[in-house]
C-alpha atoms as a PDB file:
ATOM      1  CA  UNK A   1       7.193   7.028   1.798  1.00  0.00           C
ATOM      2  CA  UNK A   2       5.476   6.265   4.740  1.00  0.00           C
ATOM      3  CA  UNK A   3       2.014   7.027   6.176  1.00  0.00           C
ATOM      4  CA  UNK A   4       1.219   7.881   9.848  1.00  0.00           C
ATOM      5  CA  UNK A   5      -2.678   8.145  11.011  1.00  0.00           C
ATOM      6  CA  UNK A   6      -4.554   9.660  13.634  1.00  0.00           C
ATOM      7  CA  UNK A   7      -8.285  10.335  14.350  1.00  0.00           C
ATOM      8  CA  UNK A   8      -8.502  13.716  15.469  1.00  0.00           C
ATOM      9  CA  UNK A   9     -12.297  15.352  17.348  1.00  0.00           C
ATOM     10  CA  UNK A  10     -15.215  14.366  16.102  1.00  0.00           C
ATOM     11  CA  UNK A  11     -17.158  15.377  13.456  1.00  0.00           C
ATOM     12  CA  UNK A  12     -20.555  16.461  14.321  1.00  0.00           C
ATOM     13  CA  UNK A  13     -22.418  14.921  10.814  1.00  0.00           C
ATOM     14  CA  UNK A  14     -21.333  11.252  11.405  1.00  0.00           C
ATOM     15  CA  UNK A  15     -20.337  11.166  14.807  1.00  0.00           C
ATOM     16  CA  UNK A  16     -16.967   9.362  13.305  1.00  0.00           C
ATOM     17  CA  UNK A  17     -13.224  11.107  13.865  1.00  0.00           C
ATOM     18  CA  UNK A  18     -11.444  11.694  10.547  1.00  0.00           C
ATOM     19  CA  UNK A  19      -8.087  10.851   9.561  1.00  0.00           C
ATOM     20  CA  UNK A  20      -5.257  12.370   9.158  1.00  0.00           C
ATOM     21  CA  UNK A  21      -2.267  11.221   7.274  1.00  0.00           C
ATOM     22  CA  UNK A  22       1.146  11.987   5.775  1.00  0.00           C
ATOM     23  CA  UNK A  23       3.853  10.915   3.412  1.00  0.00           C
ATOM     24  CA  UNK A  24       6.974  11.218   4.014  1.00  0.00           C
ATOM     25  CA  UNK A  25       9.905  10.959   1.532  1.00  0.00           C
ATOM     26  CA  UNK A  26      13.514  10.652   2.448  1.00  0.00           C
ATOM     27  CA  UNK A  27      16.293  10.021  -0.201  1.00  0.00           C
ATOM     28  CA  UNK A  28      19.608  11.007   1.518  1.00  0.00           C
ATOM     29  CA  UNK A  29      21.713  11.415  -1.747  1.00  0.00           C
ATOM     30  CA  UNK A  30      19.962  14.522  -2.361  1.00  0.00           C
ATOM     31  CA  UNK A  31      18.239  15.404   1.150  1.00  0.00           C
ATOM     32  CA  UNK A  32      19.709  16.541   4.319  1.00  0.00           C
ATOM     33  CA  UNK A  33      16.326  15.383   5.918  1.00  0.00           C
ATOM     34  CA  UNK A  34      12.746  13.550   5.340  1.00  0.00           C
ATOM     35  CA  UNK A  35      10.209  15.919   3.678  1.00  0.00           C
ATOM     36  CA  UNK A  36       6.104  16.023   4.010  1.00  0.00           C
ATOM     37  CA  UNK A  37       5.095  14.708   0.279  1.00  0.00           C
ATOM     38  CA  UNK A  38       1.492  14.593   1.420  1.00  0.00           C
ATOM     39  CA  UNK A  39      -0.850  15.544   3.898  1.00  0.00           C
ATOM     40  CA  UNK A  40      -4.731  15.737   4.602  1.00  0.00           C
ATOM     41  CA  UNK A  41      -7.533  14.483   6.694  1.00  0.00           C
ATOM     42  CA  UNK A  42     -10.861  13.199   5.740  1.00  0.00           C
ATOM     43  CA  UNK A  43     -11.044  11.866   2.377  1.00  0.00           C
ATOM     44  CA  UNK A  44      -7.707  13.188   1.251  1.00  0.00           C
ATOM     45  CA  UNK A  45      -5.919  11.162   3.991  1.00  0.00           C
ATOM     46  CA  UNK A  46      -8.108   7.658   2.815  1.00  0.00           C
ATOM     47  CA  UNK A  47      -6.806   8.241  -0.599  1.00  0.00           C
ATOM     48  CA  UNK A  48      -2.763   8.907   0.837  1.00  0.00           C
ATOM     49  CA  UNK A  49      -3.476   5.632   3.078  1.00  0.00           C
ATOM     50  CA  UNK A  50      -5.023   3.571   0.190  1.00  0.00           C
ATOM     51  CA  UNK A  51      -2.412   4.946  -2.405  1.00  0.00           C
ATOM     52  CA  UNK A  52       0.391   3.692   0.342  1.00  0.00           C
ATOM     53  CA  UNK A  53      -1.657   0.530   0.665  1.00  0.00           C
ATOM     54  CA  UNK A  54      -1.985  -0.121  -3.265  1.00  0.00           C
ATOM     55  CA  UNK A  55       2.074   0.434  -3.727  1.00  0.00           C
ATOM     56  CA  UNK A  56       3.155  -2.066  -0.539  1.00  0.00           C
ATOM     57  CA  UNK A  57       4.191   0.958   1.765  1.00  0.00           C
ATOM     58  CA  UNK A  58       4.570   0.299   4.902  1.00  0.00           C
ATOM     59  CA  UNK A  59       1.565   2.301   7.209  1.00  0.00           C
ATOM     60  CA  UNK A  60       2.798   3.745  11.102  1.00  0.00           C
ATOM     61  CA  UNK A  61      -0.277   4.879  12.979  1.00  0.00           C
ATOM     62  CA  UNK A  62       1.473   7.991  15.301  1.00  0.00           C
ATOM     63  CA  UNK A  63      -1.485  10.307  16.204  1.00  0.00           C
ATOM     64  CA  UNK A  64       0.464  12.870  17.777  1.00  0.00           C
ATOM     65  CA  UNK A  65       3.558  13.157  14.783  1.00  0.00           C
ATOM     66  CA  UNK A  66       0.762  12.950  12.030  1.00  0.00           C
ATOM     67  CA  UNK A  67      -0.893  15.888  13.321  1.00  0.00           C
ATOM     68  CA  UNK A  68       2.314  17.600  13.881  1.00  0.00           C
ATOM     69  CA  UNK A  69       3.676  16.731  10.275  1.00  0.00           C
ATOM     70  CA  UNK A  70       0.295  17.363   8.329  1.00  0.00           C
ATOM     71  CA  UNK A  71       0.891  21.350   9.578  1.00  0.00           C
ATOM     72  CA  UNK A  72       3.969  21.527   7.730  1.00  0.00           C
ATOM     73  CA  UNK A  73       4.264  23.077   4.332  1.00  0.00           C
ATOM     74  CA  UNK A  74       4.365  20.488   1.727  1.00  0.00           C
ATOM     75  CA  UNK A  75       7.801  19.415   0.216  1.00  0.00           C
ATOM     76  CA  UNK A  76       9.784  21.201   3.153  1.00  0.00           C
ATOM     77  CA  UNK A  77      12.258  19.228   5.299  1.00  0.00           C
ATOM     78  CA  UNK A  78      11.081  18.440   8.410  1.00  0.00           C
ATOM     79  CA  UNK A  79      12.611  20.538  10.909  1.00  0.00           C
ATOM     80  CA  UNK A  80      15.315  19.834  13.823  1.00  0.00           C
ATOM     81  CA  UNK A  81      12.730  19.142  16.678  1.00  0.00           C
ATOM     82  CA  UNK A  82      11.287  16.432  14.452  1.00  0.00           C
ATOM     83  CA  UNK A  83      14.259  14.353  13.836  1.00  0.00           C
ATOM     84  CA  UNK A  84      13.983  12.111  16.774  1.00  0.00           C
ATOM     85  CA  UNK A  85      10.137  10.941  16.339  1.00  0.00           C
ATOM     86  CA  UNK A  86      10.962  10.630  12.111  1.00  0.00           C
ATOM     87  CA  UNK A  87      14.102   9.088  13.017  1.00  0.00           C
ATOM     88  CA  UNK A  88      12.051   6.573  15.336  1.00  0.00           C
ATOM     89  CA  UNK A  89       9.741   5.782  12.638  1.00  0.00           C
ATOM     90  CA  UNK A  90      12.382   5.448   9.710  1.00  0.00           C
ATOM     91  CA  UNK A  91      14.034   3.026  11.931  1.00  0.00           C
ATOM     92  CA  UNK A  92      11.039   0.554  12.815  1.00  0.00           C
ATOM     93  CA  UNK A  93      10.852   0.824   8.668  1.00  0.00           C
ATOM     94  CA  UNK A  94      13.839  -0.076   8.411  1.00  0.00           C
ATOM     95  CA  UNK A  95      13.639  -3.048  10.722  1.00  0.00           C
ATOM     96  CA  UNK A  96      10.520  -4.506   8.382  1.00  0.00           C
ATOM     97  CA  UNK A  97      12.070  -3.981   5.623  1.00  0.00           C
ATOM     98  CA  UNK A  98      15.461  -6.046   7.234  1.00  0.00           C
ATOM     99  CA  UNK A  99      12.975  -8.907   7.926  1.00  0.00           C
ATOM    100  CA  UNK A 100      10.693  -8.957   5.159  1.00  0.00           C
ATOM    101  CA  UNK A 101      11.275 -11.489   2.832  1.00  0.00           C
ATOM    102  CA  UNK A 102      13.333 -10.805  -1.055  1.00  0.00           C
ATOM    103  CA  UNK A 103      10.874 -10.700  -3.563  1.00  0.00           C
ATOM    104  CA  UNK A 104       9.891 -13.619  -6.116  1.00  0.00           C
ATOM    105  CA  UNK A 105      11.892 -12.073  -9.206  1.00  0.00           C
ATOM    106  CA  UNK A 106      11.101 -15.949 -10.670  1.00  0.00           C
ATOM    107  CA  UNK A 107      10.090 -15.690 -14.452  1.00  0.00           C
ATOM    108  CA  UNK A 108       7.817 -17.860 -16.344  1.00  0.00           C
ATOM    109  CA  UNK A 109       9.487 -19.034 -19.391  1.00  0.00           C
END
């Protein structure tokens, strides 16, 4: 999964822009393509970002694709036109993950 940000207009109560995020979930044994798991703005996008945050997935700030993605229905593939700027973004999370360190699976005995 992966989470993309944006801050769209403003909001005329606090003066602050709002977030938007999505999830995205690719598993290519069963998918032909990535599909929106999760989308929202506001609080609902703080809670995506934090439960991305909490579970070590990596965050892509992409104001333009998050918008773009949050208007699709959930749990559909995303469609043709998308492919290059998911494709982009699966790659540079595939690059972290390349360079990120294995995990300590030490035990304590």
């Amino acid at each position: 999964m992966s989470a993309s940000t944006q801050r769209p207009e403003k909001t005329p109560a606090s003066g602050r822009q709002p977030r938007t995020a999505t999830a995205l979930r690719y598993d290519t044994d069963t998918a032909d393509a990535p599909r929106v798991t999760a989308a929202g703005s506001g609080y609902l996008a703080e809670r995506i970002i934090a439960l991305a945050k909490a579970n070590e997935i990596p965050l892509v700030q992409d104001p333009d694709l998050a918008q773009t993605l949050a208007r699709l229905e959930l749990n559909t593939e995303i469609p043709p036109n998308l492919y290059l700027a998911v494709a982009q973004v699966l790659a540079y999370l595939y690059r972290l993950d390349a360079e990120s360190p294995p995990p300590d699976r030490t035990t304590a005995d």
